[in-house]
PDB file of N, CA and C in Angstrom:
ATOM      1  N   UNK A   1       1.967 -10.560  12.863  1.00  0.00           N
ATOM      2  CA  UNK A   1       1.395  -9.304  13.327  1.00  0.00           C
ATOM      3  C   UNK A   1       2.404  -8.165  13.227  1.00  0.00           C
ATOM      4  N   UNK A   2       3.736  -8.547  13.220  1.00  0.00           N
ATOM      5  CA  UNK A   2       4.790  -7.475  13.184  1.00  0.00           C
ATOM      6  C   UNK A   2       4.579  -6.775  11.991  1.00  0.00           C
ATOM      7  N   UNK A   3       4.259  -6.976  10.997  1.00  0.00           N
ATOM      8  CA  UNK A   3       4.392  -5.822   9.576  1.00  0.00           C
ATOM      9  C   UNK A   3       3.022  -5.402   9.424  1.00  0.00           C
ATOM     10  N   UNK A   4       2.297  -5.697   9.888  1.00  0.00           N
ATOM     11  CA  UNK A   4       0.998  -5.120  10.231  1.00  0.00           C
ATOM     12  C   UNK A   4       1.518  -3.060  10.800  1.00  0.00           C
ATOM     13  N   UNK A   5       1.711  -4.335  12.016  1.00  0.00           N
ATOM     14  CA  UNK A   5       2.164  -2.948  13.192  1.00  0.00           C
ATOM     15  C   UNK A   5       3.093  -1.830  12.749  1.00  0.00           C
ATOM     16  N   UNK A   6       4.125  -2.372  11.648  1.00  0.00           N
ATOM     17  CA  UNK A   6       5.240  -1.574  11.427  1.00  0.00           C
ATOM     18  C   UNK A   6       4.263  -0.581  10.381  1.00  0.00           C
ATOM     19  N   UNK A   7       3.392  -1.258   9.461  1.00  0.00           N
ATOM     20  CA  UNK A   7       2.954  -0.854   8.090  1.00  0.00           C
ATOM     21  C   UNK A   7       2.199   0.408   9.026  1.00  0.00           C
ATOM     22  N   UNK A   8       1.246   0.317   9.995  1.00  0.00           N
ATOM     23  CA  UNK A   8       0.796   1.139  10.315  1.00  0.00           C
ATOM     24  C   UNK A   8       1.968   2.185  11.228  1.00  0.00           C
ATOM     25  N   UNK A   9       2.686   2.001  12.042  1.00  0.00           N
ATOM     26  CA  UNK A   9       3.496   2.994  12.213  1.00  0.00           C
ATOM     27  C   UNK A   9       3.959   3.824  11.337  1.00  0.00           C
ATOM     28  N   UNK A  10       4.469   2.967  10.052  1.00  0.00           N
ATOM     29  CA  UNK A  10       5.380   3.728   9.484  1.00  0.00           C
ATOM     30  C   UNK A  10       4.438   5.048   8.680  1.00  0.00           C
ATOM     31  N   UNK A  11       3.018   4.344   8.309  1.00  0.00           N
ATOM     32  CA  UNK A  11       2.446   5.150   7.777  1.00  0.00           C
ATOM     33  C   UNK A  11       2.162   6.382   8.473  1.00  0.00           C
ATOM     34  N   UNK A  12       1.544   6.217   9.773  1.00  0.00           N
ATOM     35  CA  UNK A  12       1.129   7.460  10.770  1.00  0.00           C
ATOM     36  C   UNK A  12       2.423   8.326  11.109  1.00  0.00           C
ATOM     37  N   UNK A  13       3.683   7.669  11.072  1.00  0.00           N
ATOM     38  CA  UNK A  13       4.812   8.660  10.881  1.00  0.00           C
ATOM     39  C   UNK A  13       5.143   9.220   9.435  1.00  0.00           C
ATOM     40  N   UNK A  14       4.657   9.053   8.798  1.00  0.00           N
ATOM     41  CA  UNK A  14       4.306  10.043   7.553  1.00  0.00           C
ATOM     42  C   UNK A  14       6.166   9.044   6.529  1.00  0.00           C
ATOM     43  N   UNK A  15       6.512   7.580   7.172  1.00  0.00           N
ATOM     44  CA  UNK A  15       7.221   6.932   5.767  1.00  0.00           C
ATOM     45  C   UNK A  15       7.030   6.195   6.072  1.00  0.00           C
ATOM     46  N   UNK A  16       6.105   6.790   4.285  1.00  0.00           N
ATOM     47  CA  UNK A  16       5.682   5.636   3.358  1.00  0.00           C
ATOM     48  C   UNK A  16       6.143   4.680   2.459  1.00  0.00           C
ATOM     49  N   UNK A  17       7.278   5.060   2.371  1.00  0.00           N
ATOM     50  CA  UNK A  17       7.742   4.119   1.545  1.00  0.00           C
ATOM     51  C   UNK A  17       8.362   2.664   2.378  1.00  0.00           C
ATOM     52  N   UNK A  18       8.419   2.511   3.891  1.00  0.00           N
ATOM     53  CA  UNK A  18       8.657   1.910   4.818  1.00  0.00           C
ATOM     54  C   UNK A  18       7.309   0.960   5.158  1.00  0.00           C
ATOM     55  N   UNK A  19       6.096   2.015   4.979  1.00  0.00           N
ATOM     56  CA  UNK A  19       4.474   1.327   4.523  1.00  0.00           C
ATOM     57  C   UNK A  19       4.601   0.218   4.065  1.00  0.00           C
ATOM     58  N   UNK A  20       4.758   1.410   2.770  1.00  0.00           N
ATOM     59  CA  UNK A  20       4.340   0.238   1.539  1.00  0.00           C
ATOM     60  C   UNK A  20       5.369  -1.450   1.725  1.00  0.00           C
ATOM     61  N   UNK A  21       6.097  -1.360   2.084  1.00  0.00           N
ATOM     62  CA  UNK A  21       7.199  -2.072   2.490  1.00  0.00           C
ATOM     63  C   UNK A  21       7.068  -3.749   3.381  1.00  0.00           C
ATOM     64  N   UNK A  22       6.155  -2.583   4.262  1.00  0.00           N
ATOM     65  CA  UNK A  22       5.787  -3.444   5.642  1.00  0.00           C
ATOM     66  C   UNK A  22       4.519  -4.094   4.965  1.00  0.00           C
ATOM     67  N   UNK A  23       3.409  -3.792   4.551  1.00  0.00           N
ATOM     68  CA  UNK A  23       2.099  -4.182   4.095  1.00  0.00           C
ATOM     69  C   UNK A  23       2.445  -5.335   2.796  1.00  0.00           C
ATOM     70  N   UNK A  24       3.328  -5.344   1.796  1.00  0.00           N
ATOM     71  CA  UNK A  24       3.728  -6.169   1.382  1.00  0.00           C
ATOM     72  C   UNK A  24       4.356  -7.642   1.690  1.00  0.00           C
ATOM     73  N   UNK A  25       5.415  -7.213   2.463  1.00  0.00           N
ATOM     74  CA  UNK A  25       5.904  -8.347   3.354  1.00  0.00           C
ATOM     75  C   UNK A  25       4.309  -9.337   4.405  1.00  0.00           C
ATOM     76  N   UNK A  26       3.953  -8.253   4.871  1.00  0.00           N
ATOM     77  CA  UNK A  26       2.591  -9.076   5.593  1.00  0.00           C
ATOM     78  C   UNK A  26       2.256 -10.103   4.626  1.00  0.00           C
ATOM     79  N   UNK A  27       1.677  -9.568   3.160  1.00  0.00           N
ATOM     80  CA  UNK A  27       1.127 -10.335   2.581  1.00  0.00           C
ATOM     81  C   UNK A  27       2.171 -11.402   1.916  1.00  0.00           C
ATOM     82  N   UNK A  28       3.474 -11.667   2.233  1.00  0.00           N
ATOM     83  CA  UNK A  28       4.272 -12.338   1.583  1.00  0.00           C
ATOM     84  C   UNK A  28       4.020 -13.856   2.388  1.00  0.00           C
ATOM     85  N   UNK A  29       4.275 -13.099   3.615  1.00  0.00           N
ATOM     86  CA  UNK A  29       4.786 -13.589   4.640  1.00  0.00           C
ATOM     87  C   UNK A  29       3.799 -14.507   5.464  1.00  0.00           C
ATOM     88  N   UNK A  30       2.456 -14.449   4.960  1.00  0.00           N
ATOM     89  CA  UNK A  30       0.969 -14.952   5.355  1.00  0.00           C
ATOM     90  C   UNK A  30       0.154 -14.615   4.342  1.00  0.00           C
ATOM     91  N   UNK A  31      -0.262 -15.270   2.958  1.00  0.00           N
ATOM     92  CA  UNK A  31      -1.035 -14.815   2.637  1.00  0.00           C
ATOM     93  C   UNK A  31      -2.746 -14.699   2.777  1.00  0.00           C
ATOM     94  N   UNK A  32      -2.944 -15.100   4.205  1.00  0.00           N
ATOM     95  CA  UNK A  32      -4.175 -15.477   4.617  1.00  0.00           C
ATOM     96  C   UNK A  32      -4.487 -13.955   4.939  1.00  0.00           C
ATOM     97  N   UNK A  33      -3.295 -12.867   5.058  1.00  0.00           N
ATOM     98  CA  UNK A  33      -3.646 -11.920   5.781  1.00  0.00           C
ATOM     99  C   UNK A  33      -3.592 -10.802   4.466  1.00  0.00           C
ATOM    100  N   UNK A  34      -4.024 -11.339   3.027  1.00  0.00           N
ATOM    101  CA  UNK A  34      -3.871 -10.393   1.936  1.00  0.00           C
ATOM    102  C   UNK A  34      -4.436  -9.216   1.952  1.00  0.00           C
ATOM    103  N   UNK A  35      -5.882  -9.704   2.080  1.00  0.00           N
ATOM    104  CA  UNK A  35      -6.970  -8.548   2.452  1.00  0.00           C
ATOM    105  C   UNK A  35      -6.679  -7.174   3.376  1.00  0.00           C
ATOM    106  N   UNK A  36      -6.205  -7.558   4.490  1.00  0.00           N
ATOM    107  CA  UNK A  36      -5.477  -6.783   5.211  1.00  0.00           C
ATOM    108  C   UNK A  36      -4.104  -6.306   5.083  1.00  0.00           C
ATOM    109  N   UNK A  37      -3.224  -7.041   4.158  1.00  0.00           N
ATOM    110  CA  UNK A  37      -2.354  -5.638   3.862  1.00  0.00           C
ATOM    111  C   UNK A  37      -3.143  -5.017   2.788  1.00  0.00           C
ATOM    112  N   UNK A  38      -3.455  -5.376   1.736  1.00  0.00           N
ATOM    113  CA  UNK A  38      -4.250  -4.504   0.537  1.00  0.00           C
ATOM    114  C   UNK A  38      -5.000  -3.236   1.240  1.00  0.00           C
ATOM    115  N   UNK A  39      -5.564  -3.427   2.606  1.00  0.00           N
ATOM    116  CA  UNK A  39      -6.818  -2.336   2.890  1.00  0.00           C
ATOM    117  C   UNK A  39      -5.295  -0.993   3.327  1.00  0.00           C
ATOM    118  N   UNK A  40      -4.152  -1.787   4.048  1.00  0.00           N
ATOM    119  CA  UNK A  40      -3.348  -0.991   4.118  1.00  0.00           C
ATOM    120  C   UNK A  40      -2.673   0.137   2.959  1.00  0.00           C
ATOM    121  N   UNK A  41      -2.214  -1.217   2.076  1.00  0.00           N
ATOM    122  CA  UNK A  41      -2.023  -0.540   0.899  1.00  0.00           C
ATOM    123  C   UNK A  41      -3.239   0.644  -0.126  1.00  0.00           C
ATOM    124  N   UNK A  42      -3.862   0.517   0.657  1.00  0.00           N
ATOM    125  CA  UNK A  42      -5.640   1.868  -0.332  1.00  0.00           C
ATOM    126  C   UNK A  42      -5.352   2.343   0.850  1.00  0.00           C
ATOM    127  N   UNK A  43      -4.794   2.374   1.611  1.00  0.00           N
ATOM    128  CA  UNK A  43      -4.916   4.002   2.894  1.00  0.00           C
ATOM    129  C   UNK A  43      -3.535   4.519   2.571  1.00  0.00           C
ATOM    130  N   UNK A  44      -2.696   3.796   2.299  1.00  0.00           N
ATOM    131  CA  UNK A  44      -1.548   4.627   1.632  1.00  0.00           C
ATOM    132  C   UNK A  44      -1.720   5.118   0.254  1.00  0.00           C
ATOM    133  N   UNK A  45      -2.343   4.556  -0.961  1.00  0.00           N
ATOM    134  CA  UNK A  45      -2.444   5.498  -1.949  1.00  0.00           C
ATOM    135  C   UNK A  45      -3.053   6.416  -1.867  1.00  0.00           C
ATOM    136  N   UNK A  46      -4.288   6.062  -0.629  1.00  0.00           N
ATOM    137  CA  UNK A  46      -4.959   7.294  -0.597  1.00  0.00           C
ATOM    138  C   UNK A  46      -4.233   8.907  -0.198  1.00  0.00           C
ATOM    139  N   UNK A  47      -3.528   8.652   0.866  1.00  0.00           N
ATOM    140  CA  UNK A  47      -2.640   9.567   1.545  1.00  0.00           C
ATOM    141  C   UNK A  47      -1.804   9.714   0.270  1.00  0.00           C
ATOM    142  N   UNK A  48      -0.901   8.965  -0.359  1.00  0.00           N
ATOM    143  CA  UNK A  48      -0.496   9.311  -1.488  1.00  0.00           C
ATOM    144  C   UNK A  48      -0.356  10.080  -2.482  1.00  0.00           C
ATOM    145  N   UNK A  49      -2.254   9.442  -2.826  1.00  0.00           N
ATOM    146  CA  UNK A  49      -2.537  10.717  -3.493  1.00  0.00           C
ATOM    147  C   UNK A  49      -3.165  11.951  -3.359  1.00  0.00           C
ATOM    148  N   UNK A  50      -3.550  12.181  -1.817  1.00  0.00           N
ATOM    149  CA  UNK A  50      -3.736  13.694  -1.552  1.00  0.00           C
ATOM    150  C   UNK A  50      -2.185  14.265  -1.753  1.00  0.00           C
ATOM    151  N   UNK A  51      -1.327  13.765  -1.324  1.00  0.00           N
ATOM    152  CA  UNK A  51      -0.365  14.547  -0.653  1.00  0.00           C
ATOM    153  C   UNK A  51       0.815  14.562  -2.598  1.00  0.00           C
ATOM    154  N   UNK A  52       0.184  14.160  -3.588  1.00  0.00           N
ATOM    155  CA  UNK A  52       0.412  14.599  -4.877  1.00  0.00           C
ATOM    156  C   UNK A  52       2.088  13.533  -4.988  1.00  0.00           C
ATOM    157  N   UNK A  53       2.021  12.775  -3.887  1.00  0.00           N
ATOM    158  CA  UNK A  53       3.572  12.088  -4.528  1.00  0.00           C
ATOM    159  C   UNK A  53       3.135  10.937  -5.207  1.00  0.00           C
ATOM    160  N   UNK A  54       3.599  11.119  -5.985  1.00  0.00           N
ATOM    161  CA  UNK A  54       3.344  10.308  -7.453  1.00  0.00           C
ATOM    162  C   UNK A  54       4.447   8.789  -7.620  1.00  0.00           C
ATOM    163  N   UNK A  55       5.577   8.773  -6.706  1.00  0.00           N
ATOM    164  CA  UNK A  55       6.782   7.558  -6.969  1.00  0.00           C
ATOM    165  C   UNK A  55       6.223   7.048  -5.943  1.00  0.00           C
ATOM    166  N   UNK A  56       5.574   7.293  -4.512  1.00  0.00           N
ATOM    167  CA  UNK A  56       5.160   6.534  -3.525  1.00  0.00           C
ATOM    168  C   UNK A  56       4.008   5.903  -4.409  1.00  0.00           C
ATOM    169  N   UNK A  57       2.900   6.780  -4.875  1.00  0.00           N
ATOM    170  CA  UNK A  57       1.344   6.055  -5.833  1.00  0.00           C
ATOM    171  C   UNK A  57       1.882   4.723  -6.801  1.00  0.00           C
ATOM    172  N   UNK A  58       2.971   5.463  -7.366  1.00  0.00           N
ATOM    173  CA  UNK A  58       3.294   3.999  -8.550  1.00  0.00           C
ATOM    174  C   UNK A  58       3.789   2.881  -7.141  1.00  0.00           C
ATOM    175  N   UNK A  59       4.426   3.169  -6.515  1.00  0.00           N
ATOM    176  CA  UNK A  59       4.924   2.045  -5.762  1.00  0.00           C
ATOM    177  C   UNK A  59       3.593   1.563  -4.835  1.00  0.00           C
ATOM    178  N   UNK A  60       2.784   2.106  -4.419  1.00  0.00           N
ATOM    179  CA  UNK A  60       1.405   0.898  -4.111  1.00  0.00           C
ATOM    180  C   UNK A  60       0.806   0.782  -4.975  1.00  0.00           C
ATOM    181  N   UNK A  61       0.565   1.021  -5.962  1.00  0.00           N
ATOM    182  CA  UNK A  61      -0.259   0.874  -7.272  1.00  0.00           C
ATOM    183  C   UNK A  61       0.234  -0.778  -7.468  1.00  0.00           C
ATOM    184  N   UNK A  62       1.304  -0.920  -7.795  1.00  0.00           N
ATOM    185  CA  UNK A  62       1.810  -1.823  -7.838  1.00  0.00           C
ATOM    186  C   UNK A  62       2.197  -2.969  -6.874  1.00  0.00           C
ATOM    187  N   UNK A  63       2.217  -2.655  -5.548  1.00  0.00           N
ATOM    188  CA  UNK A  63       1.794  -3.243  -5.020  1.00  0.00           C
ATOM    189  C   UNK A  63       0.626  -4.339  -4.054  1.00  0.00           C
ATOM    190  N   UNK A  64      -0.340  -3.030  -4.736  1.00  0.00           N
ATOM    191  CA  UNK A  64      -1.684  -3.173  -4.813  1.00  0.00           C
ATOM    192  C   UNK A  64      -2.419  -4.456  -5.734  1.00  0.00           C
ATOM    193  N   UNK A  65      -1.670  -4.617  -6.883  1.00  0.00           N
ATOM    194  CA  UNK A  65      -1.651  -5.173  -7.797  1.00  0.00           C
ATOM    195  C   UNK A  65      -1.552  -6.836  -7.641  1.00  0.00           C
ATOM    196  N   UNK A  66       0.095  -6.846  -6.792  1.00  0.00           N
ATOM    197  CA  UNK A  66       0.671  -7.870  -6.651  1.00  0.00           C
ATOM    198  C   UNK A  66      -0.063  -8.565  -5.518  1.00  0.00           C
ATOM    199  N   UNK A  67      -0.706  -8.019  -4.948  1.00  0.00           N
ATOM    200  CA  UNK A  67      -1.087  -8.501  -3.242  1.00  0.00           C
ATOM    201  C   UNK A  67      -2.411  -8.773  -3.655  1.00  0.00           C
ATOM    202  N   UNK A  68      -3.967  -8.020  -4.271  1.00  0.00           N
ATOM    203  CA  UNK A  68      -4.440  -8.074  -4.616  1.00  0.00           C
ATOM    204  C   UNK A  68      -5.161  -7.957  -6.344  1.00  0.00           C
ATOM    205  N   UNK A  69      -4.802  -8.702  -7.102  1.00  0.00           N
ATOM    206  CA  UNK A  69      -4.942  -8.153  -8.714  1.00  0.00           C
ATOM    207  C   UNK A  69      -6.628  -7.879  -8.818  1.00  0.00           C
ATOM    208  N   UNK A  70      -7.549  -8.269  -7.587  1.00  0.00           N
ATOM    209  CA  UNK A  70      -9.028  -7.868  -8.340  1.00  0.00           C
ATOM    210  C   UNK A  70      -8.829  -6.326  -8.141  1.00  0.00           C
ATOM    211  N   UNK A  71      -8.646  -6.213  -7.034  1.00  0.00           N
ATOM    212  CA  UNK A  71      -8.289  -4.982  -6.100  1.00  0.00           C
ATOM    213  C   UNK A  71      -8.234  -3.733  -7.433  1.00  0.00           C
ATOM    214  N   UNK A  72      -9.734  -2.996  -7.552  1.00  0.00           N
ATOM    215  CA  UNK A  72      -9.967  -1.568  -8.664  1.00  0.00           C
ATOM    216  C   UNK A  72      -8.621  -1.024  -8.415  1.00  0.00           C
ATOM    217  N   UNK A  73      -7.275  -0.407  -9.264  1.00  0.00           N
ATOM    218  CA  UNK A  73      -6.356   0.276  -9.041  1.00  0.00           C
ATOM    219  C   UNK A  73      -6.722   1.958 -10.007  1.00  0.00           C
ATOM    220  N   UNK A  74      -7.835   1.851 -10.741  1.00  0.00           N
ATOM    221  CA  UNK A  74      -8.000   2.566 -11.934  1.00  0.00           C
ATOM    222  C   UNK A  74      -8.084   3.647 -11.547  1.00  0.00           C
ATOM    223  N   UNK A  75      -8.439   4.537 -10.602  1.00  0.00           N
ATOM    224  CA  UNK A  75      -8.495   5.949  -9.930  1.00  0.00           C
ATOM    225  C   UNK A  75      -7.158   6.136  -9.743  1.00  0.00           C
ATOM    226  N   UNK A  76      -6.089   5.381  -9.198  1.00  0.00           N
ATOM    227  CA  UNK A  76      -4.622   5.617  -9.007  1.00  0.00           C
ATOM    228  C   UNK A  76      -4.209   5.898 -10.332  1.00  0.00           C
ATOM    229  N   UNK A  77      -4.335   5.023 -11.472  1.00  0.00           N
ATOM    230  CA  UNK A  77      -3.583   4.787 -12.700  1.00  0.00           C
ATOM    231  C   UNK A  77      -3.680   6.286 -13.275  1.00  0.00           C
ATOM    232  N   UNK A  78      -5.162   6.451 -13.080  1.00  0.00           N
ATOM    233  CA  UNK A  78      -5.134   7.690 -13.795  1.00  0.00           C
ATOM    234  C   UNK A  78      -4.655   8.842 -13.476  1.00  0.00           C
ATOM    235  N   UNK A  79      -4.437   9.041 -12.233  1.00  0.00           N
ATOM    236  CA  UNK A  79      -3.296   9.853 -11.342  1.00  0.00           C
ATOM    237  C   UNK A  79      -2.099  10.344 -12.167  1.00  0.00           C
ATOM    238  N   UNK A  80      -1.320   9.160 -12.390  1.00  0.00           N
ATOM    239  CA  UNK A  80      -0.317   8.635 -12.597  1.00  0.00           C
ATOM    240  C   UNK A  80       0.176   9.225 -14.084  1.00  0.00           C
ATOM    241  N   UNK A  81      -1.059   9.041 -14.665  1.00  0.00           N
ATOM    242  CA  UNK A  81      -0.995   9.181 -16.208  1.00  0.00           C
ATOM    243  C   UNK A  81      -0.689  10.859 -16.553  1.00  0.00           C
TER     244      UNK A  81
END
């Protein structure tokens, strides 16, 4: 439950890259709980990509990837591009 909690702190304190961080490890660390970092990881690209930072997007894009590969990334990619 700890990188849950952190993933969401870190996000609502506006670092993300501490997020993306925490939501990964969850899913390392349990992967029963994939689903739930992934939903983490799409509320951070989302914020991501309003807020136009593009090295945080590649870094859940990709993490997005790794945690979930069905998981649509194609609205990010094209961001990106």
């Amino acid at each position: 439950m700890r990188w849950a909690k952190l993933g969401a702190a870190a996000l609502h304190a506006g670092q993300l890259r501490q997020s993306v961080d925490a939501y990964e490890r969850m899913a390392g660390d349990d992967p029963t709980r994939r689903a739930e970092a992934a939903e983490g990881l799409e509320s951070l690209a989302q914020l991501a990509e309003r807020q136009g930072n593009a090295d945080v997007l590649q870094e859940v894009v990709t993490g997005l990837q790794a945690v979930d590969p069905e998981r649509g990334t194609g609205q990010y990619a094209l961001t990106l591009v």
